[in-house]
Each structure stands twice: as structure tokens, then as C-alpha cells.
C-alpha atoms as a PDB file:
ATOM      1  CA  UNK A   1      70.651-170.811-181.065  1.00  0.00           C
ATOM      2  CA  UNK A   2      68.188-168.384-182.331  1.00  0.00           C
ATOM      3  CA  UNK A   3      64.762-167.602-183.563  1.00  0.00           C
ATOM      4  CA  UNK A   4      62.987-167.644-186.983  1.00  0.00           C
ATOM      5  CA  UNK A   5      59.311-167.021-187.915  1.00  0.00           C
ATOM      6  CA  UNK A   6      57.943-170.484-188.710  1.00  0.00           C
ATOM      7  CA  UNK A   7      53.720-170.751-189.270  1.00  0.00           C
ATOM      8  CA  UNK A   8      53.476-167.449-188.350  1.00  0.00           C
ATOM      9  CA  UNK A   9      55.290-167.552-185.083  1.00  0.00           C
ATOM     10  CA  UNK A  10      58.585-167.076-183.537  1.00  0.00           C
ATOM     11  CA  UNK A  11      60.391-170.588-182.934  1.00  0.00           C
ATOM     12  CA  UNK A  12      63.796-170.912-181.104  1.00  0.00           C
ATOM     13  CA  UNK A  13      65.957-173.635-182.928  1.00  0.00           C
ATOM     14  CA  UNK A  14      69.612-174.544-183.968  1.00  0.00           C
ATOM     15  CA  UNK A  15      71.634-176.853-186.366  1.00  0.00           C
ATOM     16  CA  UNK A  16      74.449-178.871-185.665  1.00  0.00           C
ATOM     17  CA  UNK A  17      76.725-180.659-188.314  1.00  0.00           C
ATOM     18  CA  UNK A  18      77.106-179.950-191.807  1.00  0.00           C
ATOM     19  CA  UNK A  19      74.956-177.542-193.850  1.00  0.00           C
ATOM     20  CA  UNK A  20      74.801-179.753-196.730  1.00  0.00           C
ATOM     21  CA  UNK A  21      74.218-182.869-194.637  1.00  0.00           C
ATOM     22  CA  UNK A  22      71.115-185.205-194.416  1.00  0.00           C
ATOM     23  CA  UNK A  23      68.171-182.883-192.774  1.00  0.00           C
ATOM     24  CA  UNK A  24      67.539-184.661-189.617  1.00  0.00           C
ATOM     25  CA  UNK A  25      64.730-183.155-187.571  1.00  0.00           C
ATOM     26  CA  UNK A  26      64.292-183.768-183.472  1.00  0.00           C
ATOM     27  CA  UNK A  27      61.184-182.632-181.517  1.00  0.00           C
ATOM     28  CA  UNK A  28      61.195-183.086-177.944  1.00  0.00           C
ATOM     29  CA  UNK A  29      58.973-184.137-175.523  1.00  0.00           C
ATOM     30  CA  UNK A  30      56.266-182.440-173.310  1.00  0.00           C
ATOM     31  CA  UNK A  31      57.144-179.384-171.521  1.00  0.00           C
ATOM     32  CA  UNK A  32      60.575-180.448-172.415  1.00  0.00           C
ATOM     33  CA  UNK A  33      63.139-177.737-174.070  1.00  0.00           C
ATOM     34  CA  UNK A  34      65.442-179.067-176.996  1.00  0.00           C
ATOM     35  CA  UNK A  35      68.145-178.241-174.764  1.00  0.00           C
ATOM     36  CA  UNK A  36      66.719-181.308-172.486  1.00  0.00           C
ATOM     37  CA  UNK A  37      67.912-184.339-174.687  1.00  0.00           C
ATOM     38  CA  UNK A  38      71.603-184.760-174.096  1.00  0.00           C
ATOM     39  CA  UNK A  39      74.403-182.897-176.096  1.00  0.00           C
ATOM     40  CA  UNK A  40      76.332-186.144-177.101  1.00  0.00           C
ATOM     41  CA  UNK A  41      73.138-187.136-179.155  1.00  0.00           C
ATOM     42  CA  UNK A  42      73.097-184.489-181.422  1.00  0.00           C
ATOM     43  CA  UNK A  43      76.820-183.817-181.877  1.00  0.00           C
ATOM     44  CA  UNK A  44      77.341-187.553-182.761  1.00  0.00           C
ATOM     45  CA  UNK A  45      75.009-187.201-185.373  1.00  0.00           C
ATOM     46  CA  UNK A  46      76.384-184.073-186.669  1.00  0.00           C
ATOM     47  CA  UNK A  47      79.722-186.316-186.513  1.00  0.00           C
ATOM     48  CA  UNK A  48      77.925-188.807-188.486  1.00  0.00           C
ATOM     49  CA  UNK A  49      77.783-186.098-190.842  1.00  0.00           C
ATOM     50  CA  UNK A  50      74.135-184.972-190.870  1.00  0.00           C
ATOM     51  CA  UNK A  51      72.264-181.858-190.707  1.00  0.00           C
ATOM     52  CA  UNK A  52      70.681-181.983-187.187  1.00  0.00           C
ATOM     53  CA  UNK A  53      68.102-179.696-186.549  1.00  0.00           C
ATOM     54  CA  UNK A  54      66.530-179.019-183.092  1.00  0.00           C
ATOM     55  CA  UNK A  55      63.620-176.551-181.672  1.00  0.00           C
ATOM     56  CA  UNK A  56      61.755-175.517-178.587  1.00  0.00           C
ATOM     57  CA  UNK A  57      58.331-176.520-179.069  1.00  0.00           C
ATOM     58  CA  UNK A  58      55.976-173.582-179.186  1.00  0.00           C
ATOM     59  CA  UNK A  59      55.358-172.275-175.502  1.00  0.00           C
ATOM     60  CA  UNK A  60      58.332-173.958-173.967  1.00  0.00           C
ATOM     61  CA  UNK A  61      61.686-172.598-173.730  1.00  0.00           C
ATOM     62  CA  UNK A  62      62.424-169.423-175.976  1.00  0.00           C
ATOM     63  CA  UNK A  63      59.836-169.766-178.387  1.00  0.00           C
ATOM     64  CA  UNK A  64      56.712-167.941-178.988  1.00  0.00           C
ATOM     65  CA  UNK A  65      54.099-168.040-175.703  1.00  0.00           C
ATOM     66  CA  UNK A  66      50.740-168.293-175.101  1.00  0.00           C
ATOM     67  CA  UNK A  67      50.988-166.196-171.875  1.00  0.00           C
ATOM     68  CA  UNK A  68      47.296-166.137-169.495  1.00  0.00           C
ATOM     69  CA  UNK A  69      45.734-168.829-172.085  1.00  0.00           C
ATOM     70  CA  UNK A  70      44.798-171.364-169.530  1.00  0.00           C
ATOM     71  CA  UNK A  71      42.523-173.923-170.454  1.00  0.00           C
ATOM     72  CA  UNK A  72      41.381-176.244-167.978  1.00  0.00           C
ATOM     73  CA  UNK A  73      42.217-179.970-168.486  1.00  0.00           C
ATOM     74  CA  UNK A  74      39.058-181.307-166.490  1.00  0.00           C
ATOM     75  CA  UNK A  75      37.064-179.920-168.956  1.00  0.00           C
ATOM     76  CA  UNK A  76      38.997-180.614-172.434  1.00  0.00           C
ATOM     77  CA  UNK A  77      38.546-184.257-171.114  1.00  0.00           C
ATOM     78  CA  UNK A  78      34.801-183.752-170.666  1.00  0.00           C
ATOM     79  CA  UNK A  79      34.254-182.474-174.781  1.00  0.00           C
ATOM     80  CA  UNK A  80      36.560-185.106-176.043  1.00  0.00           C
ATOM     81  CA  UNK A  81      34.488-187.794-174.374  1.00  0.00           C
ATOM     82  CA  UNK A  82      31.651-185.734-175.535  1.00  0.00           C
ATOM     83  CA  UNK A  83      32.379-185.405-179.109  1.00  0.00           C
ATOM     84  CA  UNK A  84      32.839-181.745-178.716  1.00  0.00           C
ATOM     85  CA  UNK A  85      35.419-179.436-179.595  1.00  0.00           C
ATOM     86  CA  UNK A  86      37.430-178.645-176.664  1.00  0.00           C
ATOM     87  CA  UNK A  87      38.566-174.698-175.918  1.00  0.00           C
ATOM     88  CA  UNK A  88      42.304-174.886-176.101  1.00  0.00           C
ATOM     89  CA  UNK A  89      44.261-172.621-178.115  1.00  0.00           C
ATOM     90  CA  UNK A  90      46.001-174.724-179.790  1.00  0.00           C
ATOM     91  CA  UNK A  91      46.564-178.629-181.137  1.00  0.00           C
ATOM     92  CA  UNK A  92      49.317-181.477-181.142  1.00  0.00           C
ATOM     93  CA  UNK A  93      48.532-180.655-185.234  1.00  0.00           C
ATOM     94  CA  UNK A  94      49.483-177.006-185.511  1.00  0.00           C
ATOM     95  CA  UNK A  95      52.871-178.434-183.111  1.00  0.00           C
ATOM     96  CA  UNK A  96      53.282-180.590-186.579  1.00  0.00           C
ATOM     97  CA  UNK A  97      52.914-177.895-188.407  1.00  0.00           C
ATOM     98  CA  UNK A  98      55.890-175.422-187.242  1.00  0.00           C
ATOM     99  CA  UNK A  99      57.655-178.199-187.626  1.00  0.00           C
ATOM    100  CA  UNK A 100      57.087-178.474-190.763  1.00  0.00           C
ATOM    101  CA  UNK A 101      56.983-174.456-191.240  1.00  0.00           C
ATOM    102  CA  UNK A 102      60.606-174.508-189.721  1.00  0.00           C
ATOM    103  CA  UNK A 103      61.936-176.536-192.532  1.00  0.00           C
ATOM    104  CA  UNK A 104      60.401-174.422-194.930  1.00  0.00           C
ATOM    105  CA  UNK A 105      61.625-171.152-193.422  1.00  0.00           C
ATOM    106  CA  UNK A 106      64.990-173.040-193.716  1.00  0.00           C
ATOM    107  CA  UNK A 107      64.696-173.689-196.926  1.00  0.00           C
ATOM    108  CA  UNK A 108      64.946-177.736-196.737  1.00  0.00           C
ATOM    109  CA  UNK A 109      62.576-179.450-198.615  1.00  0.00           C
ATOM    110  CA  UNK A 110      62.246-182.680-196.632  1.00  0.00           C
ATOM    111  CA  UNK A 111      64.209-184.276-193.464  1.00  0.00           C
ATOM    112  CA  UNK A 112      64.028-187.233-191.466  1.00  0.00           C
ATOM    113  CA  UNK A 113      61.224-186.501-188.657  1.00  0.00           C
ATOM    114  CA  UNK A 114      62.093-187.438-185.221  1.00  0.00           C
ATOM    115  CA  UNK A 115      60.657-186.888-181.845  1.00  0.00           C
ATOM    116  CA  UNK A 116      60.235-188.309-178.138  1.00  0.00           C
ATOM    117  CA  UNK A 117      57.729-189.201-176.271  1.00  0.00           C
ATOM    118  CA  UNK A 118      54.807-185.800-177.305  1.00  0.00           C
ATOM    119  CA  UNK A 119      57.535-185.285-179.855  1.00  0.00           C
ATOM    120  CA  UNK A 120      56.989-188.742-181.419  1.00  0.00           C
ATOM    121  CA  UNK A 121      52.960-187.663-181.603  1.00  0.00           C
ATOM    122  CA  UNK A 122      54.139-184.900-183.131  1.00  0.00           C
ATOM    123  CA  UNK A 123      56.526-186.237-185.929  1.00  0.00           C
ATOM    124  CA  UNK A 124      53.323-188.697-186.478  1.00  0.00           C
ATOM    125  CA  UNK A 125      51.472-186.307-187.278  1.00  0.00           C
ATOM    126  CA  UNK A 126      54.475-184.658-189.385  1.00  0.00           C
ATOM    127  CA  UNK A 127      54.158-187.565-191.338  1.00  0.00           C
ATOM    128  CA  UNK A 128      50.709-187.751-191.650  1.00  0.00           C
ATOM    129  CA  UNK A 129      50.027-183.641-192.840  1.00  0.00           C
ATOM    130  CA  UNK A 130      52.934-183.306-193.947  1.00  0.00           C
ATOM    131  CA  UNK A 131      54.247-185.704-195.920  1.00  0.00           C
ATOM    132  CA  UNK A 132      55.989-183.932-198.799  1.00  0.00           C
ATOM    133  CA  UNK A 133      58.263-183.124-195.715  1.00  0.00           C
ATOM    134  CA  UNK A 134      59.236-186.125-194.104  1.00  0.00           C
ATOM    135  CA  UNK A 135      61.739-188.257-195.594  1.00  0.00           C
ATOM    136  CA  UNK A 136      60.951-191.072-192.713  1.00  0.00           C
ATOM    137  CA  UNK A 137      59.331-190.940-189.661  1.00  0.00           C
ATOM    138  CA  UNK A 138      61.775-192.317-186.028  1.00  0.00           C
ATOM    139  CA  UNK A 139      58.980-192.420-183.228  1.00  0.00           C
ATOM    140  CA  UNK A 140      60.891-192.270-179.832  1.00  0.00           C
ATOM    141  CA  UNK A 141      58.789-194.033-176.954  1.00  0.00           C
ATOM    142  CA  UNK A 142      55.724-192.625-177.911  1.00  0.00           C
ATOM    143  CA  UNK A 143      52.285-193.883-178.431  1.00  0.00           C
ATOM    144  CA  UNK A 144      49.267-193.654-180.898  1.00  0.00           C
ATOM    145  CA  UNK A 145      47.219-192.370-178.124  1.00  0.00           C
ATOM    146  CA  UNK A 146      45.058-195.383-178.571  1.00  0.00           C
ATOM    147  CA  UNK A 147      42.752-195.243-175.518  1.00  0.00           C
ATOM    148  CA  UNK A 148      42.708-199.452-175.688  1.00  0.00           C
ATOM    149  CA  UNK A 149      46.887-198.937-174.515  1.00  0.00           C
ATOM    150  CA  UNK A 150      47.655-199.348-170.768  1.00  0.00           C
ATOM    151  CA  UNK A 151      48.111-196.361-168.624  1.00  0.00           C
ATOM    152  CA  UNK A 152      51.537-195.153-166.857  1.00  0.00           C
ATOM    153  CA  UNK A 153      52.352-196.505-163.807  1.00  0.00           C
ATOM    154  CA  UNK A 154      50.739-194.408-160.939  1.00  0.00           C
ATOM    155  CA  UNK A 155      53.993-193.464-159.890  1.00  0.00           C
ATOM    156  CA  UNK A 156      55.255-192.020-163.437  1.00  0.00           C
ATOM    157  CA  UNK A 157      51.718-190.650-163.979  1.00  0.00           C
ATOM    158  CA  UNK A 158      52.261-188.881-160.863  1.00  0.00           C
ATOM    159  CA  UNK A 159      56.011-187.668-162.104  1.00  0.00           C
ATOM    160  CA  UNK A 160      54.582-186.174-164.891  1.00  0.00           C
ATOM    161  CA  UNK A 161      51.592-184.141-163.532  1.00  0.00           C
ATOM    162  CA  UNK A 162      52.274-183.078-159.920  1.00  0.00           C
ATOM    163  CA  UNK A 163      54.387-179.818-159.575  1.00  0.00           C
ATOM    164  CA  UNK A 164      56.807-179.044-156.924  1.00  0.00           C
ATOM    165  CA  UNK A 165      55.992-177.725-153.625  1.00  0.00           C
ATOM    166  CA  UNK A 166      57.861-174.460-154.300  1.00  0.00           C
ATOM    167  CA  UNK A 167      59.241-172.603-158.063  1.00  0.00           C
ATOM    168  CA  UNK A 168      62.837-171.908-156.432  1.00  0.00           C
ATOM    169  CA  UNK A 169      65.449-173.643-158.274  1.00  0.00           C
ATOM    170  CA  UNK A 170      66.831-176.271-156.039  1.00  0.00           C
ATOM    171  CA  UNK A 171      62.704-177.620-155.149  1.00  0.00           C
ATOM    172  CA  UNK A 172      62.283-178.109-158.977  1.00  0.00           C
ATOM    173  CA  UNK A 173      65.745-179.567-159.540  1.00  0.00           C
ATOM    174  CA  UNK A 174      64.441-182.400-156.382  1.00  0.00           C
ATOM    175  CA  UNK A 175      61.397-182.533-157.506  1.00  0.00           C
ATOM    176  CA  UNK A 176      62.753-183.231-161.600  1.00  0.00           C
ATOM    177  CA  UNK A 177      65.067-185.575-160.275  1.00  0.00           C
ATOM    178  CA  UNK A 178      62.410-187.750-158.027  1.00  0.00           C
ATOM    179  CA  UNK A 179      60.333-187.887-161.109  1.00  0.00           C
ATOM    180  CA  UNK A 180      62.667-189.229-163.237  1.00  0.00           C
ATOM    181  CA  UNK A 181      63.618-191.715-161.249  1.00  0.00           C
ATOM    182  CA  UNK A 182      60.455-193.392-161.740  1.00  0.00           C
ATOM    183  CA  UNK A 183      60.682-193.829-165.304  1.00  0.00           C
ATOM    184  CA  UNK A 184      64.388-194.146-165.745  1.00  0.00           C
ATOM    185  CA  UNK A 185      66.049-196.988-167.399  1.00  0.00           C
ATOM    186  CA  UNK A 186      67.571-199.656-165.421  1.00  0.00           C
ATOM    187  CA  UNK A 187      70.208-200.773-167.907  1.00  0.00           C
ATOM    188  CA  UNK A 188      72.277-197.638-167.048  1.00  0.00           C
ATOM    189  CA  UNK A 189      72.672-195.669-164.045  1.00  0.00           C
ATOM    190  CA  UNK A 190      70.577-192.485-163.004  1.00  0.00           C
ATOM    191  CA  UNK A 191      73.076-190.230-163.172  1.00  0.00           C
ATOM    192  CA  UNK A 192      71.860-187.828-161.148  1.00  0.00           C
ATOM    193  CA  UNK A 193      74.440-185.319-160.676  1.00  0.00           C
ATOM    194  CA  UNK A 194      74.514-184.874-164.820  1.00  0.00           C
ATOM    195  CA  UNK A 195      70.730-184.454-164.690  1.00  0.00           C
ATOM    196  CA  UNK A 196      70.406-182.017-162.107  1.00  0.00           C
ATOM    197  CA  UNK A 197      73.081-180.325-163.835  1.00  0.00           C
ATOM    198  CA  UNK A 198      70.889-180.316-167.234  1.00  0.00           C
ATOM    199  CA  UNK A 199      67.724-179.322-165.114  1.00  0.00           C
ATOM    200  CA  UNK A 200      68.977-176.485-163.390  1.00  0.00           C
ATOM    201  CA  UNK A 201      70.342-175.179-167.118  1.00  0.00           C
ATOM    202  CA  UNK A 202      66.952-175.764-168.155  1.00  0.00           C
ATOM    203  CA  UNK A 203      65.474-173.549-165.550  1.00  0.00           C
ATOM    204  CA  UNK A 204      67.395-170.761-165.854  1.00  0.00           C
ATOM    205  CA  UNK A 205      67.039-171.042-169.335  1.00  0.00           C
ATOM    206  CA  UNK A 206      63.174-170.484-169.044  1.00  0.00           C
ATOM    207  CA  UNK A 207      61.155-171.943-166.318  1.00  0.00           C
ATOM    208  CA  UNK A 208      57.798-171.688-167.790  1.00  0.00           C
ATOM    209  CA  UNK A 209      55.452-174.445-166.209  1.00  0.00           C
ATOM    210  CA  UNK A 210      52.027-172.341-167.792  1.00  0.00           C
ATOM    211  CA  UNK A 211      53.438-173.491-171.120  1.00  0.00           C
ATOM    212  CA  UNK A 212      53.509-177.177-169.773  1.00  0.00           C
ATOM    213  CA  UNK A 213      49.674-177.064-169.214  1.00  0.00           C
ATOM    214  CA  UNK A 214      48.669-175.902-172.584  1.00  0.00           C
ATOM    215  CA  UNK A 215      51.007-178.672-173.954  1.00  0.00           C
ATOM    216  CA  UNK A 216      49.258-181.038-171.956  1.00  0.00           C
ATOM    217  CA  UNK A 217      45.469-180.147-173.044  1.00  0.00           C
ATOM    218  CA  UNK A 218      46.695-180.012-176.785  1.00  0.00           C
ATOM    219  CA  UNK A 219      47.899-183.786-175.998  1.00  0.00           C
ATOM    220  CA  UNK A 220      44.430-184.591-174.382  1.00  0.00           C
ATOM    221  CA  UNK A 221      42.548-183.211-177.175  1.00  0.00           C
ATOM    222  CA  UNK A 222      44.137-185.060-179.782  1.00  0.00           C
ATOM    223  CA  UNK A 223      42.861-187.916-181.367  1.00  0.00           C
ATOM    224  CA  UNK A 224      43.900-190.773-181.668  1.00  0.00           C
ATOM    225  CA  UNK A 225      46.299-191.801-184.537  1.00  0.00           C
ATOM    226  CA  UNK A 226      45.753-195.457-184.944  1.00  0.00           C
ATOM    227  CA  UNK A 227      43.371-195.379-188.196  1.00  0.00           C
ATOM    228  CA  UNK A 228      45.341-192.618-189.635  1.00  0.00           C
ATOM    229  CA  UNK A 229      48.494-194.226-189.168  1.00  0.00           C
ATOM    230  CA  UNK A 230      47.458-197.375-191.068  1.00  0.00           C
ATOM    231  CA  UNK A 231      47.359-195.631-194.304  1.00  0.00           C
ATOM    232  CA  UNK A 232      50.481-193.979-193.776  1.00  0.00           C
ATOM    233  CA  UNK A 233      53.451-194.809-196.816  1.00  0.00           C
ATOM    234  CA  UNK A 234      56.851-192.774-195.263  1.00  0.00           C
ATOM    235  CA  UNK A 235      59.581-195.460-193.787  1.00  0.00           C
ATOM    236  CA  UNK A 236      59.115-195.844-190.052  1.00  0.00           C
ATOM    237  CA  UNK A 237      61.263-196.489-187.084  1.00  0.00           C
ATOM    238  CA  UNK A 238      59.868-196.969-183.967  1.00  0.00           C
ATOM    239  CA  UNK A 239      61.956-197.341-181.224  1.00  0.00           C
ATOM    240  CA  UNK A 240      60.911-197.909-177.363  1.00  0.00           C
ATOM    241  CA  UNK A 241      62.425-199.361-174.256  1.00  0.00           C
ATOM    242  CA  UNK A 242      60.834-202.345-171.876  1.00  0.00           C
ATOM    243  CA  UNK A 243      61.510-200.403-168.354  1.00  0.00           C
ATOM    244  CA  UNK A 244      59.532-197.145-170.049  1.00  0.00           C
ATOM    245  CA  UNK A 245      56.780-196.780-167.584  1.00  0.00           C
ATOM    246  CA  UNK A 246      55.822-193.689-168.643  1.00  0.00           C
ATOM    247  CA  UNK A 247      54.491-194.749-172.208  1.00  0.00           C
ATOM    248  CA  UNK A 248      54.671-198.644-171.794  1.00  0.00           C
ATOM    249  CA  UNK A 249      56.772-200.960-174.963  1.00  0.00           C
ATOM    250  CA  UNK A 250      52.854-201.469-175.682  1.00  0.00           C
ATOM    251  CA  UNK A 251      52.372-198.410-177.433  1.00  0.00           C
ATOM    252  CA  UNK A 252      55.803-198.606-179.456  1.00  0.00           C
ATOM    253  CA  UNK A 253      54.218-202.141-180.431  1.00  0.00           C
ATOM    254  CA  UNK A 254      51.239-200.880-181.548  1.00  0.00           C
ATOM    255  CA  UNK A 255      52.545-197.563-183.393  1.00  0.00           C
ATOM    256  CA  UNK A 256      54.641-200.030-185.319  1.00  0.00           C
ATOM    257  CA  UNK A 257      51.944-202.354-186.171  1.00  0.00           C
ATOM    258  CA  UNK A 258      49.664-199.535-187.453  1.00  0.00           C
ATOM    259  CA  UNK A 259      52.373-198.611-189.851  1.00  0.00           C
ATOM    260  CA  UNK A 260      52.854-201.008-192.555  1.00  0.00           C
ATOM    261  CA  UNK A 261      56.720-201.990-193.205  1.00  0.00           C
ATOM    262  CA  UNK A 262      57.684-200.416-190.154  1.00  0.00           C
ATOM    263  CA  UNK A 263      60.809-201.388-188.510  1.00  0.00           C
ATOM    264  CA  UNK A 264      60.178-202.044-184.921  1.00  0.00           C
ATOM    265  CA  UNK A 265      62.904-202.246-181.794  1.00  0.00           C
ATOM    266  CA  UNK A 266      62.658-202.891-178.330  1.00  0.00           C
ATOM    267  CA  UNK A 267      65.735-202.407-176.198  1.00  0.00           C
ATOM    268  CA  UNK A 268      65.482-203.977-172.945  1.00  0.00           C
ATOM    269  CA  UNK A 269      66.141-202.049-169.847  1.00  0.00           C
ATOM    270  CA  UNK A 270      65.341-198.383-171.365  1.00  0.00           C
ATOM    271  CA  UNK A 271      62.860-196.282-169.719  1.00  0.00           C
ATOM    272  CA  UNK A 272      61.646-192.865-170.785  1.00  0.00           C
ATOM    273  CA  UNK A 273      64.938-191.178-171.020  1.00  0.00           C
ATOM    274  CA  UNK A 274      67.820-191.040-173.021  1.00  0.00           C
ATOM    275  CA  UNK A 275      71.039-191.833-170.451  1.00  0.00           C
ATOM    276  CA  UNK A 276      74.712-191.704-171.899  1.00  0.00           C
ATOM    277  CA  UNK A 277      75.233-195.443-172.797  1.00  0.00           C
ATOM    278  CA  UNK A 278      71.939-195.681-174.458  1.00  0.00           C
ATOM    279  CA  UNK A 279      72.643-193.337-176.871  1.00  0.00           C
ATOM    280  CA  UNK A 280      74.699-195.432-178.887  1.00  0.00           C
ATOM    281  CA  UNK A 281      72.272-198.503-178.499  1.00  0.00           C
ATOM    282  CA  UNK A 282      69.858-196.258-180.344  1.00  0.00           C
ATOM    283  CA  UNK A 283      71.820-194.689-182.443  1.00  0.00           C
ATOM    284  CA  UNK A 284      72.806-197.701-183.746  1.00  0.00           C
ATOM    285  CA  UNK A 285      69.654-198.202-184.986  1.00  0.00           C
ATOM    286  CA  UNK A 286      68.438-194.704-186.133  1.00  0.00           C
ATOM    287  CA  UNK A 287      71.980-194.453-188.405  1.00  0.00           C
ATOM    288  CA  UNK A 288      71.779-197.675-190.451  1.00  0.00           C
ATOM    289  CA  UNK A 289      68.191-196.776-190.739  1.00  0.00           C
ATOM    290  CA  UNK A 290      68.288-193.732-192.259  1.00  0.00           C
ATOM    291  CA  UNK A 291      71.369-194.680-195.250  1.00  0.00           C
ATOM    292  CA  UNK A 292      68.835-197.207-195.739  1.00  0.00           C
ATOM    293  CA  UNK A 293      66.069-194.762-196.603  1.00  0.00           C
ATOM    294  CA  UNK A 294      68.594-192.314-198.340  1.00  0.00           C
ATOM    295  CA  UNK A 295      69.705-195.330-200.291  1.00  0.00           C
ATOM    296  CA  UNK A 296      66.235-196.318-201.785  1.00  0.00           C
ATOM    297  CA  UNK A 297      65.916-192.591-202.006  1.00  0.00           C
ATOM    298  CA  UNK A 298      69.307-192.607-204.611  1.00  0.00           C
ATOM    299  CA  UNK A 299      67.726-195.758-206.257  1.00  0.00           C
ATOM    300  CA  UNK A 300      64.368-194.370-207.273  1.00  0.00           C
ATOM    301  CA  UNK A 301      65.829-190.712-208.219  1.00  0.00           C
ATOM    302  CA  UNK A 302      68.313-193.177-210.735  1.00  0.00           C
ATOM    303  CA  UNK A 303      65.107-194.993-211.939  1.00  0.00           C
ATOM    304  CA  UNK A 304      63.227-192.208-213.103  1.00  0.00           C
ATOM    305  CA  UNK A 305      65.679-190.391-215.061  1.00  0.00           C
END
């Protein structure tokens, strides 16, 4: 891993796979560090023979932080409803954009856009600003923040918000674990002695829970995609699970109807995680999907010259 100036701040990333492989870019969730999704994802796509590409989002992790910022979610609510611009210090679109600043700084002209979950809002939006840069666009249980979309389940609303009791490792790894349970697929088992394994790796990689709060008011203060989306031309994969109770298969529904020609699948039984036997359920998707794009990719290139 290391760092590299990216729309003029520092963001941690790394590669895995070959150098000269397909760009394939993955942006994790909220308050979530790259190093969060499991290993076996990304080095069976690097076995698959692309370039895979991973970051911390900015204030999470080891990149660049917005230390004593804190903006006060109450009242980011209040000026969206409002109409007003809301006092955060930054948006879900300037997330987009070191995205899209990594890649340059990389020199890659264009990769596939991935992302989970706040990473899927923010590959949208990849897509959307940036599209000179995104090959195709893989939304990962995520959502077009349409306010007409049911809510989480109290229980996973109350995962994601409520901190622990204490900051001393072994109350966050309980209090992780508890959490996920409530959104966790029911196909596969919770494994939780892998988990609290990747949790407490996670924490003393960086706990930084101030970061999680600015995440969260630059997720409240965005609007909604759905309008946007519907005029959008990159190839689309939307993939979401029917046990996610976290973002509900509703929103993966509707991202993929806003999109025209999108690809849309459902895979019963996954929540709003990525377990060990799902990864090859949904990579068995994303693969095929992207030599499909690289193939019409070949074909036009062919036609024009």
C-alpha cells in the first residue's frame, strides 16, 4: 500500500494483478477502509488477470483527514429539506472525484468503476462527472438515494449509526460484529471469527470514527441521483442481494431501472456484506460482464479505423 496525491490530497491505495491488465476500480463503503472487503475478492480478480485498484476513501483509513471538522447531521438534514446549502466540508461528488483524480495520477485513462454500498453512490457519480473515466459502472447494493425507497430495517439502521459503549478494541470488535449480524446474508454463514479477525486489523490499522461522521453528512447532503441517472450512456451492472436490509433489493431495482440497458441481478439470500461463498456468485457476474464491455470496446475501436 501507499499514498499518492490525487485532487489535491493524499489518498492511500494499492493494485493487485497485472500492470497491463483491465483497470478495475473498487470504492468501499461508508466509514469502511479498502482493507474491509475480503482479500479473496481482489486477488481472484487479479487472477482473472485484471488491474485491480483499491483506496481508502478520503478521511477513513490512511488517507488524507479532515481532523476537528464536525458538522452536525441534525442540521445538514434541516438545509437539505430546506433547499439550502448545508455546512459540510465536503460532498459524495468531490469522493467521485479522487476517484477519478487517482486514475489520473496513475496514469490510466479509464477503468471499470465499482463500489459498495456509499461506494456504489460514489462510482454513480463517477459515472455521471466523470465519464471519460469510466469504462462501466458495477453498483454494489447501493441505492439512488431516492427518498420514495424504503428505509433500513430499525435494527440495521441502528447497526449503522449507534457507536459502541467504549473505543477499546475488543467493545468495537462486539459491537462490529452485533451490527453485522443484522444485515448479514443468510445464504452463508456469519463467520464471525474471520470478521472479528478483519475488524480488529481494521482498528489497529486506523480507528477513526470522526471520519465516519463527515462521511455520513456528505451522504445526507447529496442529492438524489434518480434524474441524473436516466440520462446516463456507460454499461451498468447493478448487483444487490434480497436479505440486504441495510439498503433493501428496492433500491438495486430502481438504480437499474434509471439506467437504460442496465443489466440487473438479484441474488437471493445476500445481505449487505460480501461472505466467502458469495464472492464467486458475484463474481460470476461482474467477470462475464466486463469481457462483454471490453469486447464492444475492441469492436468499435475496429470500426473506426
Amino acid at each position: 500500500m501507499t499514498q499518492i496525491r490525487a485532487n489535491g490530497i493524499m489518498l492511500e491505495y494499492d493494485e493487485h494483478g497485472p500492470r497491463d491488465g483491465v483497470p478495475f476500480l473498487f470504492i468501499n463503503g461508508f466509514g469502511s477502509q479498502m482493507t474491509n472487503w475480503p482479500d479473496e475478492f481482489h486477488e481472484a480478480m487479479a487472477k482473472a488477470g485484471y488491474r485491480y485498484i483499491r483506496l481508502d476513501n478520503r478521511d477513513v483509513g490512511l488517507s488524507q483527514k479532515w481532523d476537528g471538522v464536525m458538522p452536525d447531521p441534525k442540521a445538514v438534514s434541516a438545509a437539505v429539506r430546506e433547499g439550502k446549502k448545508p455546512d459540510i466540508p465536503y460532498t459524495l461528488a468531490d469522493m467521485a472525484a479522487d476517484a477519478a483524480g487517482l486514475l489520473d495520477a496513475l496514469g490510466i485513462e479509464s477503468a471499470h468503476i465499482a463500489g459498495c454500498s456509499m461506494g456504489g453512490m460514489i462510482a454513480q457519480l463517477v459515472a455521471l462527472n466523470h465519464p471519460e473515466k469510466t469504462r462501466s459502472l458495477i453498483s454494489v447494493f447501493s441505492t439512488t438515494s431516492d427518498p420514495s425507497l424504503p428505509p433500513s430495517s430499525p435494527e440495521a439502521q441502528a447497526a449503522l449509526l449507534t457507536r459502541p459503549e467504549s473505543n477499546d478494541r475488543a467493545t468495537v470488535i462486539a459491537h462490529s460484529l452485533k451490527g453485522r449480524r443484522t444485515y448479514a446474508s443468510t445464504a452463508w454463514p456469519f463467520d464471525e471469527e474471520r470478521l472479528g479477525r478483519i475488524i480488529g486489523n481494521n482498528y489497529d490499522r486506523s480507528f477513526y470514527p470522526e471520519g465516519t461522521l463527515r462521511q455520513w453528512t456528505a451522504i445526507l447532503a447529496g442529492p438524489p441521483r434518480t434524474e441524473r441517472l436516466k440520462s446516463l450512456k456507460v454499461p451498468t451492472l447493478v448487483l444487490h442481494g434480497t436479505a440486504d436490509t441495510l439498503i433493501r433489493p428496492d433500491a438495486g431495482r430502481h438504480t437499474a431501472q434509471c439506467i437504460s440497458g442496465a443489466e440487473y441481478h438479484e441474488i437471493e439470500g445476500w445481505g449487505h456484506d460480501m461472505p466467502l461463498g458469495a464472492i464467486p456468485v458475484v463474481q460470476g457476474f461482474i467477470l462475464p460482464f466486463i469481457e462483454k464491455v471490453e469486447a464492444g470496446r475492441k469492436a468499435a475501436k475496429q470500426a473506426a479505423e
